[in-house]
Protein backbone atom coordinates (compact mmCIF):
# COMPACT_ATOMS: atom_id res chain seq x y z
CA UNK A 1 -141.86 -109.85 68.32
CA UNK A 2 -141.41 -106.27 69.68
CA UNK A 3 -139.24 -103.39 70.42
CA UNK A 4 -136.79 -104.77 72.48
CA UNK A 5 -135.79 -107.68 69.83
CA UNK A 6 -135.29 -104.76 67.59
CA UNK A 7 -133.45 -103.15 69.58
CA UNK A 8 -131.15 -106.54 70.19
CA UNK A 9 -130.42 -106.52 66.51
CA UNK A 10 -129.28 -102.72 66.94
CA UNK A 11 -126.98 -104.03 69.32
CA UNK A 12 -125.48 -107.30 67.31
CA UNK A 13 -124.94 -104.83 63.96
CA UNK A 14 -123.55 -101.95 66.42
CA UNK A 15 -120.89 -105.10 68.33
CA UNK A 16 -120.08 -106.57 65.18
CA UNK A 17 -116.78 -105.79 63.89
CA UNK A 18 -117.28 -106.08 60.50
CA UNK A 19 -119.63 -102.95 60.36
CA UNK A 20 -121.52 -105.21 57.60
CA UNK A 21 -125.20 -103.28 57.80
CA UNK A 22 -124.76 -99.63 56.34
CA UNK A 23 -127.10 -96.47 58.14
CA UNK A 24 -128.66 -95.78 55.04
CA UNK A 25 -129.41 -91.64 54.29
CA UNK A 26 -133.03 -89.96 54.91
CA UNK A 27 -133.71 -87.72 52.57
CA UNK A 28 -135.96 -85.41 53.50
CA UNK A 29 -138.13 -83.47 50.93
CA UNK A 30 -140.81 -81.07 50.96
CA UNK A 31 -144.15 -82.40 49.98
CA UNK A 32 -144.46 -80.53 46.97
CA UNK A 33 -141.05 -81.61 45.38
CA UNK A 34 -143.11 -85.13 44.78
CA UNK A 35 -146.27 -83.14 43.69
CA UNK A 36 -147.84 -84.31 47.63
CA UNK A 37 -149.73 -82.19 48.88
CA UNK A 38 -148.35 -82.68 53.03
CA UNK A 39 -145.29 -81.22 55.62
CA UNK A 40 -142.70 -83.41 54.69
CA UNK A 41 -141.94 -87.02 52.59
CA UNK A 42 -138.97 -88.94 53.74
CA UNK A 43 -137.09 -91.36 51.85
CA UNK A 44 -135.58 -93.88 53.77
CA UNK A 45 -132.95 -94.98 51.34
CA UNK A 46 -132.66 -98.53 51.65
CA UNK A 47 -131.57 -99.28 48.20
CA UNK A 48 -128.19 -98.53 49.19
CA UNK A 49 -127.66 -101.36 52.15
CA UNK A 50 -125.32 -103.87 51.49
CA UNK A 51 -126.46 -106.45 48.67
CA UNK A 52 -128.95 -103.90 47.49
CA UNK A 53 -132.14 -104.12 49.70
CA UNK A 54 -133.46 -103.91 53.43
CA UNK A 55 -132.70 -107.84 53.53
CA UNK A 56 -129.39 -107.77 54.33
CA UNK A 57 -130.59 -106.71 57.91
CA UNK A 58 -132.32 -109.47 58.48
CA UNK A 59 -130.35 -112.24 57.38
CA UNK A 60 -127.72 -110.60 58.87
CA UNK A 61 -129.47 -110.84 62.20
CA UNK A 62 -130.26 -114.65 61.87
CA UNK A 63 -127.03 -115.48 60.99
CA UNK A 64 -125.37 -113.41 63.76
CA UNK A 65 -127.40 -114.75 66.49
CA UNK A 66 -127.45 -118.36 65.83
CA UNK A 67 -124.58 -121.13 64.96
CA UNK A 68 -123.70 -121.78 61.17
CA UNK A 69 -122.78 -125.44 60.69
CA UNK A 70 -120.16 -126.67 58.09
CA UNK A 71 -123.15 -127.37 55.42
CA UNK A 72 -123.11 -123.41 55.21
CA UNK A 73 -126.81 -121.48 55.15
CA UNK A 74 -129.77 -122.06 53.14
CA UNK A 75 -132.40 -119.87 51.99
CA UNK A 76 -135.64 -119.68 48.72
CA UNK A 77 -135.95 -116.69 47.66
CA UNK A 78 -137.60 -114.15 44.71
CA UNK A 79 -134.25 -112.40 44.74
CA UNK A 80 -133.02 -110.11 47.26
CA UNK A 81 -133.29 -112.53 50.35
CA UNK A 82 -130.89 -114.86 48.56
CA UNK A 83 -128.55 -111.70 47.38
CA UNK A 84 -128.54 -110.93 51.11
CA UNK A 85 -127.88 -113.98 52.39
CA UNK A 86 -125.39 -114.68 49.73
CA UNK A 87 -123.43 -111.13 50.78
CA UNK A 88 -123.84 -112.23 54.56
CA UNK A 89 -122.65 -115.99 54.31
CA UNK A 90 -119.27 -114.38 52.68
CA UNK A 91 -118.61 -111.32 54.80
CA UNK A 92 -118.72 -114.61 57.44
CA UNK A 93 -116.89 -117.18 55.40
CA UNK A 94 -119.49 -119.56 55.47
CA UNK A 95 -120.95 -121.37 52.20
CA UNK A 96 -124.79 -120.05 51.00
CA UNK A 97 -127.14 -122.21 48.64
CA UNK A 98 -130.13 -120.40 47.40
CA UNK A 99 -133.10 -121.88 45.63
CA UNK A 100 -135.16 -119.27 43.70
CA UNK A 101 -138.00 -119.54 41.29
CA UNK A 102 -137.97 -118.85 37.54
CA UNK A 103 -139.70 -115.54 37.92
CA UNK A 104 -136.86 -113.88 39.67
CA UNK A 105 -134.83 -112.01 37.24
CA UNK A 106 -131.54 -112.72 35.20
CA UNK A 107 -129.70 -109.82 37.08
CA UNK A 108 -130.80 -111.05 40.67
CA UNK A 109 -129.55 -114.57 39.56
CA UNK A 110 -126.39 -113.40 38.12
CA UNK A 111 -125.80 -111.29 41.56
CA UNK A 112 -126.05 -114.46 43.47
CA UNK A 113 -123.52 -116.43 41.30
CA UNK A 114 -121.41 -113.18 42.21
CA UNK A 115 -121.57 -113.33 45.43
CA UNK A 116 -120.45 -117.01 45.60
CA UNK A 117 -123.86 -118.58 45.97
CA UNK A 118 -125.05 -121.78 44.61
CA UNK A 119 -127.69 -121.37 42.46
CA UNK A 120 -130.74 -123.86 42.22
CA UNK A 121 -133.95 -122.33 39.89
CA UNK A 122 -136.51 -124.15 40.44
CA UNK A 123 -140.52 -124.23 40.32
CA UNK A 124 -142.45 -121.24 38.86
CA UNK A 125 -142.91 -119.21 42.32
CA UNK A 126 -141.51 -118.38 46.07
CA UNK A 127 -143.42 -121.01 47.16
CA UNK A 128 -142.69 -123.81 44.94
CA UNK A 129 -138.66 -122.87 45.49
CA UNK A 130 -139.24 -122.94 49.19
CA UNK A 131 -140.69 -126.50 49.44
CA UNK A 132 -137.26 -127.65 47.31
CA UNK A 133 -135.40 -125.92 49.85
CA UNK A 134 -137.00 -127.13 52.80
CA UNK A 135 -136.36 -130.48 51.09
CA UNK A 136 -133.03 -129.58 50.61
CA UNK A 137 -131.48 -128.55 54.27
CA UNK A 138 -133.20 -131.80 55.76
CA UNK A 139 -130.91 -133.50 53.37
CA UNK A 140 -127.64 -131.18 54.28
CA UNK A 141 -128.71 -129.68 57.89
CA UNK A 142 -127.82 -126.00 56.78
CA UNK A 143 -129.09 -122.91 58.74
CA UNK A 144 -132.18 -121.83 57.07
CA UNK A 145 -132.50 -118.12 56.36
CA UNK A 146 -136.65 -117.58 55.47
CA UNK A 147 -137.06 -114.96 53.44
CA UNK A 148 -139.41 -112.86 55.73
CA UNK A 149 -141.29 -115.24 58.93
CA UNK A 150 -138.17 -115.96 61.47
CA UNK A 151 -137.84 -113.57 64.16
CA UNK A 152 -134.36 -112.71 63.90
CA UNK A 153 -135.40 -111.70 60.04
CA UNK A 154 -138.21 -109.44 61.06
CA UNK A 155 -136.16 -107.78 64.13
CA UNK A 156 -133.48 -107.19 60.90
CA UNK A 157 -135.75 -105.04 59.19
CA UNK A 158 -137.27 -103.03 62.25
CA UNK A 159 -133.76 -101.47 62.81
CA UNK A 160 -134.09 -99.78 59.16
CA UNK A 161 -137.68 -98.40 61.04
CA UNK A 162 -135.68 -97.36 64.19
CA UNK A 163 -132.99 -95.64 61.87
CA UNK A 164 -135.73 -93.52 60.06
CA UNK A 165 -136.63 -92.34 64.02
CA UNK A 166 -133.17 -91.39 65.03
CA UNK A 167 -132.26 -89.60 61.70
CA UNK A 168 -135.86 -87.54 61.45
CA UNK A 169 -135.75 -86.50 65.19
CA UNK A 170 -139.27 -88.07 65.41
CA UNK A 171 -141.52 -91.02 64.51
CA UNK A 172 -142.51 -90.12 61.12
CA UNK A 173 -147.17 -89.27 61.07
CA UNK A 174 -147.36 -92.28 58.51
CA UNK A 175 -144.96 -94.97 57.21
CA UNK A 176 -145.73 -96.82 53.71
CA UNK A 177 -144.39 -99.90 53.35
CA UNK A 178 -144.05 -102.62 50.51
CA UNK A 179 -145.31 -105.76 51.62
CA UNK A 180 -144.94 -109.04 49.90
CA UNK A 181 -144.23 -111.97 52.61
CA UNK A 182 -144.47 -109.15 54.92
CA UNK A 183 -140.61 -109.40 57.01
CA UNK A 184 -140.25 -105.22 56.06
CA UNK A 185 -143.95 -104.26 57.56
CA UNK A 186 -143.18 -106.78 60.92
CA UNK A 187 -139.92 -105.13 61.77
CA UNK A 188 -141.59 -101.84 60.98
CA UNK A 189 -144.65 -102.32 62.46
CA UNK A 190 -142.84 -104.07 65.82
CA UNK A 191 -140.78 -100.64 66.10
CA UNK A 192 -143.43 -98.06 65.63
CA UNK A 193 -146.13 -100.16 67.13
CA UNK A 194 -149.19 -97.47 67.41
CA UNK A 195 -146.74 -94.17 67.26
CA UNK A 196 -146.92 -93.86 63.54
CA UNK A 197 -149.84 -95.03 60.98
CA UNK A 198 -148.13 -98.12 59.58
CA UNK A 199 -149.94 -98.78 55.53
CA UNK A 200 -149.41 -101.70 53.91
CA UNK A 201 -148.49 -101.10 50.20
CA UNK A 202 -149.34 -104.26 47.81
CA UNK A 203 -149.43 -104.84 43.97
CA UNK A 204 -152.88 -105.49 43.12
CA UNK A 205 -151.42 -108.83 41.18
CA UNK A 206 -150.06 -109.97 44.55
CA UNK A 207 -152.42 -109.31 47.33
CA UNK A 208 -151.17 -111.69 50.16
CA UNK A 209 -152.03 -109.59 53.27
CA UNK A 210 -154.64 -107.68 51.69
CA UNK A 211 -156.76 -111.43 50.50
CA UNK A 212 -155.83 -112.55 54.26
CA UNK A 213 -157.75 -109.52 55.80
CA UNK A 214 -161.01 -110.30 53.33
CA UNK A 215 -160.35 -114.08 54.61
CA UNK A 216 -159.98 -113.71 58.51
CA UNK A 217 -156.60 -115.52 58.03
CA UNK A 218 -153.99 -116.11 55.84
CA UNK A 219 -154.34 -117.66 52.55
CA UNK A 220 -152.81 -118.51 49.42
CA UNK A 221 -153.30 -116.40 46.76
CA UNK A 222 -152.12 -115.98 43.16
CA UNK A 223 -149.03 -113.94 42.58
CA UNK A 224 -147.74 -112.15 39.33
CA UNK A 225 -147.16 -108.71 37.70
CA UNK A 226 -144.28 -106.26 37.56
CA UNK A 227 -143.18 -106.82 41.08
CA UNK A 228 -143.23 -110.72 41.43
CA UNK A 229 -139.77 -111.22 41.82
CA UNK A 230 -139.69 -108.65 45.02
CA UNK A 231 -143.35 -109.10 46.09
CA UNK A 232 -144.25 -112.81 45.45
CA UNK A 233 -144.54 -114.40 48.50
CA UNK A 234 -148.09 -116.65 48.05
CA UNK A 235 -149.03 -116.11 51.35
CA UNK A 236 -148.63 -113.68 53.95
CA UNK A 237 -146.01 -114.46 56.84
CA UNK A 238 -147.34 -115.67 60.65
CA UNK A 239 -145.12 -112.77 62.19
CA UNK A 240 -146.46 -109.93 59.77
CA UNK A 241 -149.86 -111.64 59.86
CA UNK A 242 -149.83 -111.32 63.86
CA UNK A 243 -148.27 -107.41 63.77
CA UNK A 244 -150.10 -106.25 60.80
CA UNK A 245 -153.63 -107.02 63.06
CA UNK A 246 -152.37 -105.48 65.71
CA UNK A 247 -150.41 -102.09 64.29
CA UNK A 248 -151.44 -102.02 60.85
CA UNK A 249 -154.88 -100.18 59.67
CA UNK A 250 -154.18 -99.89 55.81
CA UNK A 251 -153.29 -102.46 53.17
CA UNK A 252 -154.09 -100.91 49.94
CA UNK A 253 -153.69 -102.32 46.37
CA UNK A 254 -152.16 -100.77 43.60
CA UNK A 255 -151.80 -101.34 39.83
CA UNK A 256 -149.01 -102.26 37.83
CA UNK A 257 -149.21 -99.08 35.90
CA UNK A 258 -149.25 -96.81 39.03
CA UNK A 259 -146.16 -98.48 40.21
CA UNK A 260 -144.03 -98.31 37.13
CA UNK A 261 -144.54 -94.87 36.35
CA UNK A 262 -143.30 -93.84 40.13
CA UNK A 263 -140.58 -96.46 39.34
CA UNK A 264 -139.65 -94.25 35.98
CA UNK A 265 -140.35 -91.07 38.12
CA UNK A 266 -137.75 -91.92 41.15
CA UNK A 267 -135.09 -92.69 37.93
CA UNK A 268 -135.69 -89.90 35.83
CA UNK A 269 -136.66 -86.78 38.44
CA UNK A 270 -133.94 -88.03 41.64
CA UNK A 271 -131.85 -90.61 39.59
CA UNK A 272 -132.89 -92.97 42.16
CA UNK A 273 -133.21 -96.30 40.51
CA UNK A 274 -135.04 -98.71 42.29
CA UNK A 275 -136.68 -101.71 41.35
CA UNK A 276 -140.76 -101.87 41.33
CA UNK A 277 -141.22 -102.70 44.70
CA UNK A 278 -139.53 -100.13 45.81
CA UNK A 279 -141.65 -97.58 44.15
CA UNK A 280 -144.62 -98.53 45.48
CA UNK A 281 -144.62 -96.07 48.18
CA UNK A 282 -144.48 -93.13 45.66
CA UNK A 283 -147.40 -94.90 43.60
CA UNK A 284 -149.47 -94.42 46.36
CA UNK A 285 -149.00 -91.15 46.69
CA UNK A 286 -149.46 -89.90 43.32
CA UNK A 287 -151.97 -92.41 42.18
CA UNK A 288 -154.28 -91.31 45.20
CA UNK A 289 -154.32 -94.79 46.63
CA UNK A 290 -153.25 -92.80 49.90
CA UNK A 291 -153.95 -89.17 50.54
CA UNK A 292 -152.05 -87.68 53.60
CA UNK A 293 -153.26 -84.68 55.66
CA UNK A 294 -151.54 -81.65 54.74
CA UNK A 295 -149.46 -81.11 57.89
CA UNK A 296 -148.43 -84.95 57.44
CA UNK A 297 -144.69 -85.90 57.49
CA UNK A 298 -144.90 -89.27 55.34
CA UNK A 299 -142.12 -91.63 55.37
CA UNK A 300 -141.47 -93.66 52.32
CA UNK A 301 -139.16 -97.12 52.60
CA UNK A 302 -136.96 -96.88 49.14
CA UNK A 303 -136.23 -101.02 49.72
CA UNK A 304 -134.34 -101.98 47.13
CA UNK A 305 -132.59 -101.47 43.98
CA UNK A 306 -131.48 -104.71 42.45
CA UNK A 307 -132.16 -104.39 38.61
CA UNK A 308 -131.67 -104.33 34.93
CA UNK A 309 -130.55 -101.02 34.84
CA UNK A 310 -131.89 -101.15 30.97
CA UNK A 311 -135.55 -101.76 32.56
CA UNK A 312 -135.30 -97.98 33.51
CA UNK A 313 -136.64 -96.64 30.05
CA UNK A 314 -140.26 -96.53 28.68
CA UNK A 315 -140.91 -99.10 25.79
């Protein structure tokens, strides 16, 4: 995985004549208009691409460069994989089942059913929903979409990095990314390589790449908390595993509580609402978890926004 499979997504997205993948906005912001104390933050706004995350570049990518049979496409997912999926397998006319566990939420289940999906909830976690699937497309031979470890998936998401470079003028000093299976930080990470300080962003109650660099290797780890249904891949992906050793120096944990009160402050100081694991950038910031040098420009991935709308008040 590197630059120039990126750059062959660019190209599909840019041929295809359904214009599908939106350029999302930067927003660029002063430092002190998030209470940072550096140059610049950027906020890539993701949660505006089609189907309401970064994913829909990636499955996007895998379904554009390979056949789709007649049995459709296939994918597990927390949430916003399948939602992606779901909104690429109709803007092709081709039929989507996706198998997600009973810790993604109502609304990201009801969005699939939307979308024309078939809906199978099953097992308590990512993982448990995968094995079903996997079980699944032997039965019906369907393309399977993964969530965040096929290359086509991972070159997806490091146009959304290569977008941030074109509409800044420059690679941004530092990029923080959300990582759960770790698709966003590969595609990132593949794209910026060494030219910008790549940081890994995780919930402290899912800690996939952040257990794997205490282990050696990835592992299976234990995955709950506010951000499951984004963030709950059990283990850490082979791609993002291989990238994040090469290109990526910082995976830092944060709490639950850090990362719904930037969740609460993207809603009620921008009217930017998100969902958790798209706040976990900000969290890091204002929590301290990462402390950027004052003439830093920081670049923030906003990655996705699909929500209870309700969830946006404090109890």
């Amino acid at each position: 995985m590197n630059r120039s499979e990126v750059l062959a997504a660019a190209e599909r997205f840019a041929t295809d004549g359904r214009g599908f993948v939106r350029r999302t906005p930067l927003w660029k912001l002063p430092g002190a208009a998030l209470g940072v104390a550096c140059a610049e933050v950027w906020l890539k706004l993701e949660h505006l691409q089609v189907a309401g995350s970064f994913k829909a570049r990636g499955m996007y990518n895998r379904l554009l460069a390979n056949p789709v049979p007649e049995s459709g496409v296939i994918v597990a997912s927390g949430g916003n994989a399948g939602i992606a999926t779901a909104a690429a397998a109709r803007a092709l006319g081709v039929p989507c089942e996706v198998f997600v566990p009973t810790v993604s939420s109502p609304a990201k289940q009801a969005k699939l059913r939307e979308l024309g999906a078939q809906v199978v909830v099953t097992g308590a976690v990512y993982a448990e929903a995968f094995q079903a699937c996997l079980a699944r497309q032997r039965e019906t031979g369907a393309l399977l979409t993964h969530a965040y470890d096929q290359p086509e998936v991972v070159a997806g998401a490091g146009t959304l990095a290569m977008e941030i470079e074109e509409q800044g003028g420059e690679a941004p000093d530092s990029v923080l990314v959300s990582v759960g299976g770790g698709g966003l930080i590969a595609g990132i990470a593949a794209w910026f390589e060494d030219r910008s300080r790549v940081v890994a962003l995780e919930p402290e109650l899912a800690p996939t790449l952040y257990r794997a660099r205490e282990a050696g290797a990835p592992v299976d780890v234990g995955v709950s908390g506010i951000a499951a249904d984004s963030l709950g891949a059990k283990r850490i992906g082979a791609i993002a595993w291989d990238l994040a050793q090469r290109h990526v120096r910082d995976a830092l944990l944060l709490p639950d509580a850090a990362i719904r009160e930037a969740q609460l402050a993207l809603w009620t100081e921008f009217k930017l609402a998100v969902e958790p694991a798209a706040a976990l950038g900000l969290a890091a910031l204002q929590s301290g978890a990462y402390v950027p040098q004052a003439d830093e420009i920081v670049a923030l991935v906003v990655c996705g926004a699909n929500l209870d709308p309700a969830s946006l008040t404090r109890s």
